[in-house]
C-alpha atoms as a PDB file:
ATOM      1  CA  UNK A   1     -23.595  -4.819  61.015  1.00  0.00           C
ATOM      2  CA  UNK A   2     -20.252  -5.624  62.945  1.00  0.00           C
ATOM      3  CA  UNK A   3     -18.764  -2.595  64.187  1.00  0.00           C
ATOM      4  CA  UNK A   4     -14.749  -2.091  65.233  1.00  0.00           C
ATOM      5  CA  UNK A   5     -13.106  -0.148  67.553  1.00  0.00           C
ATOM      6  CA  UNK A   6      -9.341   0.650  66.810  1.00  0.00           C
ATOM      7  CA  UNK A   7      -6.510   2.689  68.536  1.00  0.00           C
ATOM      8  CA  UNK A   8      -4.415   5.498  67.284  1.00  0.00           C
ATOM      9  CA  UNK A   9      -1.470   7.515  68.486  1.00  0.00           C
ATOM     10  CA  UNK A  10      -1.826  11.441  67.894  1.00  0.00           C
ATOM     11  CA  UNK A  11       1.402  13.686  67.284  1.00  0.00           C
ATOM     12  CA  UNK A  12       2.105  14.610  70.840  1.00  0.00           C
ATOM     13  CA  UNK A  13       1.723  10.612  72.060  1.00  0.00           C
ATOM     14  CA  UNK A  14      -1.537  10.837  73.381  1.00  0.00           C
ATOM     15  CA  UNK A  15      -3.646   7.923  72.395  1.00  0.00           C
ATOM     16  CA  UNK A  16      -7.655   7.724  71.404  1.00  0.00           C
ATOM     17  CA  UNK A  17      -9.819   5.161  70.725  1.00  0.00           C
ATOM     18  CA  UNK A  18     -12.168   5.614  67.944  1.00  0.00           C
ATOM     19  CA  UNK A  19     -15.172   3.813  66.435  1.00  0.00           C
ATOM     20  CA  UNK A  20     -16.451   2.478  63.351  1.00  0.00           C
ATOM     21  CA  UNK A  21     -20.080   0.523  62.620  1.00  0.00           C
ATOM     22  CA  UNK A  22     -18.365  -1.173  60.078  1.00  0.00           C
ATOM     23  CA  UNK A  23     -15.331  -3.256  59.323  1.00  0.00           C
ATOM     24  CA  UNK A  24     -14.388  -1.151  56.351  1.00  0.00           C
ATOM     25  CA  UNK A  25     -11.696   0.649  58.160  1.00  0.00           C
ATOM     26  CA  UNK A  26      -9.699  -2.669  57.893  1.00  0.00           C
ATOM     27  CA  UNK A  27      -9.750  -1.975  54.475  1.00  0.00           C
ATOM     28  CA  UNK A  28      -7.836   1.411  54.659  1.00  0.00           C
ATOM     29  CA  UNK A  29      -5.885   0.949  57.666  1.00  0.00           C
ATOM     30  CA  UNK A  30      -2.946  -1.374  58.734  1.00  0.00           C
ATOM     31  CA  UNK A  31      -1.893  -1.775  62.664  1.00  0.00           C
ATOM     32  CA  UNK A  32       1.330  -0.346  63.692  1.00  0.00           C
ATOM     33  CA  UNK A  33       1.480   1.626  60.914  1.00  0.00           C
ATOM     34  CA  UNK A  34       2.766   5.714  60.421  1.00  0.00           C
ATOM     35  CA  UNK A  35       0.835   7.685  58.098  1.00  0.00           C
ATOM     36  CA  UNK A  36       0.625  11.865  57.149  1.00  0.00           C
ATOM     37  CA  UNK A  37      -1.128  13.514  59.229  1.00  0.00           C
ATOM     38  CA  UNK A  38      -3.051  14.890  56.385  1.00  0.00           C
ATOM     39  CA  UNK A  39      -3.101  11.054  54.482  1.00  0.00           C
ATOM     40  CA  UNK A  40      -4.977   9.790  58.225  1.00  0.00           C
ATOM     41  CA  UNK A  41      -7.606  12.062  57.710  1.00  0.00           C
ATOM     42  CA  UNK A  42      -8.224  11.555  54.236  1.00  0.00           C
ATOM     43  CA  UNK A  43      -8.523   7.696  54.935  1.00  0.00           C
ATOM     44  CA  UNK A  44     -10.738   8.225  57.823  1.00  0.00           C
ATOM     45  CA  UNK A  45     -12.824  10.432  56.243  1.00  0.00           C
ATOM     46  CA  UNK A  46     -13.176   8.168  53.579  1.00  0.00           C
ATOM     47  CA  UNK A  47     -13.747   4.945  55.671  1.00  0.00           C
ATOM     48  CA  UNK A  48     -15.980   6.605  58.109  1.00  0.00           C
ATOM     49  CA  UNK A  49     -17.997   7.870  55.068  1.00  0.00           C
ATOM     50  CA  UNK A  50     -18.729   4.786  53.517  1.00  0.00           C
ATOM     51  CA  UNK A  51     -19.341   2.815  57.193  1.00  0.00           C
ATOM     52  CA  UNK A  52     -22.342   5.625  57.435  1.00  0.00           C
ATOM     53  CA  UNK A  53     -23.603   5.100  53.953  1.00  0.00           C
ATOM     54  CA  UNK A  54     -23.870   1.362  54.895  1.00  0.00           C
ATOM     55  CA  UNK A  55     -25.505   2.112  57.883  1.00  0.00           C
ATOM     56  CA  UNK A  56     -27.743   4.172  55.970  1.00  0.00           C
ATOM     57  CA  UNK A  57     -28.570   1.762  53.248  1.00  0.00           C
ATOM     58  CA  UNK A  58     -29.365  -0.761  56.038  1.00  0.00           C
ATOM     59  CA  UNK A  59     -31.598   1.519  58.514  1.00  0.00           C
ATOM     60  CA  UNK A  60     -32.469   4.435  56.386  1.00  0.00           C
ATOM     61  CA  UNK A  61     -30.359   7.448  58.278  1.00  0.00           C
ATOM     62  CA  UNK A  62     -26.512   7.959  58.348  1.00  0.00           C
ATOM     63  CA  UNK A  63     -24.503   6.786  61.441  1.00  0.00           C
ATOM     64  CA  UNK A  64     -24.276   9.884  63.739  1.00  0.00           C
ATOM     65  CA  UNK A  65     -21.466   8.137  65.552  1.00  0.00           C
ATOM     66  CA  UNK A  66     -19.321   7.535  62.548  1.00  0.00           C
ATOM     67  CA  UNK A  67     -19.667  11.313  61.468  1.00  0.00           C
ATOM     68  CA  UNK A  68     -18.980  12.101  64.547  1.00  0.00           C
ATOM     69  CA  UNK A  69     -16.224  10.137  64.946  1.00  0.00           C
ATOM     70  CA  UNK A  70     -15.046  11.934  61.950  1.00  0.00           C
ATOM     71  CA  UNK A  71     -15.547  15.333  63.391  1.00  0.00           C
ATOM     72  CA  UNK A  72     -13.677  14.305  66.256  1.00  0.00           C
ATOM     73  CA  UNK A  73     -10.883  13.221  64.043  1.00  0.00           C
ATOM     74  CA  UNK A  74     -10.685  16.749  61.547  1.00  0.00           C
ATOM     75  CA  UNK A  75     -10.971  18.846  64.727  1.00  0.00           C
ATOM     76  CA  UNK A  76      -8.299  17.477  66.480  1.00  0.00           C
ATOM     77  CA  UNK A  77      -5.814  16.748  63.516  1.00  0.00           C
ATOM     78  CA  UNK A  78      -6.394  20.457  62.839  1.00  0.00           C
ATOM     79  CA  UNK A  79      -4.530  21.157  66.045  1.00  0.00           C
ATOM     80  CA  UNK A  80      -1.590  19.307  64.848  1.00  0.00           C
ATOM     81  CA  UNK A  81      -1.864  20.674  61.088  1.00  0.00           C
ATOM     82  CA  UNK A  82       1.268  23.414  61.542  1.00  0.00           C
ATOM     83  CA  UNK A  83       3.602  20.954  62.648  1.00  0.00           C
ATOM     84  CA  UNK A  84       6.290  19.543  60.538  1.00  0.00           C
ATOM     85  CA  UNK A  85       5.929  16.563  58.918  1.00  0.00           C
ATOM     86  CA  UNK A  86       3.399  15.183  61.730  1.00  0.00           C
ATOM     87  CA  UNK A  87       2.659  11.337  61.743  1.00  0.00           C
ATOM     88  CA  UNK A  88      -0.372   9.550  63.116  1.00  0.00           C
ATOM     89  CA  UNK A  89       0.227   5.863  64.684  1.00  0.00           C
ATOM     90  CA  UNK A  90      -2.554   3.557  63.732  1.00  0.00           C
ATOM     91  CA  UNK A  91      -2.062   1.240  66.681  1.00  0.00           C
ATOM     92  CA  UNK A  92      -4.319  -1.693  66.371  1.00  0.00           C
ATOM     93  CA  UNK A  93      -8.075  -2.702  65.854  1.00  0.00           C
ATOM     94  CA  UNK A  94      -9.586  -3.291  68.940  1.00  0.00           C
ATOM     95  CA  UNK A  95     -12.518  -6.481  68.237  1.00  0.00           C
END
């Protein structure tokens, strides 16, 4: 199963890189691209979702580091959820 890495831009400017097992985030994400703060998650959450149900179809157990990933994500957008208007950066797929 090919897995991605791609980079994003929080609120503040700090940067993270984040993983995927599966290329399905290409699907719902386009480099050097601004979305809601509150759109990002939703996508990721939904991308990350179905990379560890195909990782579970395949081997039989969900992807820890996809939902993980995903935890990592809804914590730390949380921080940035009383801001107005805040924007996430989707900076590039890293491959």
């Amino acid at each position: 199963m090919p897995e991605i890495r791609f980079k994003i831009q929080w609120c503040d400017g700090s940067q993270e890189i984040c993983y995927s097992p599966s290329l399905i985030v290409k699907e719902y994400f386009t480099p050097n691209c601004e979305y809601d703060l509150k759109d990002f998650v939703e996508r990721s959450r939904t991308a990350l979702t179905i990379a560890s149900d195909r990782v579970q179809a395949k081997y039989g157990k969900p992807c820890g580091l996809a939902l993980g990933q995903l935890q990592e994500i809804e914590t730390k957008a949380a921080q940035y959820a009383q801001l107005p208007q805040p924007k996430i950066r989707f900076l590039q797929f890293l491959e």
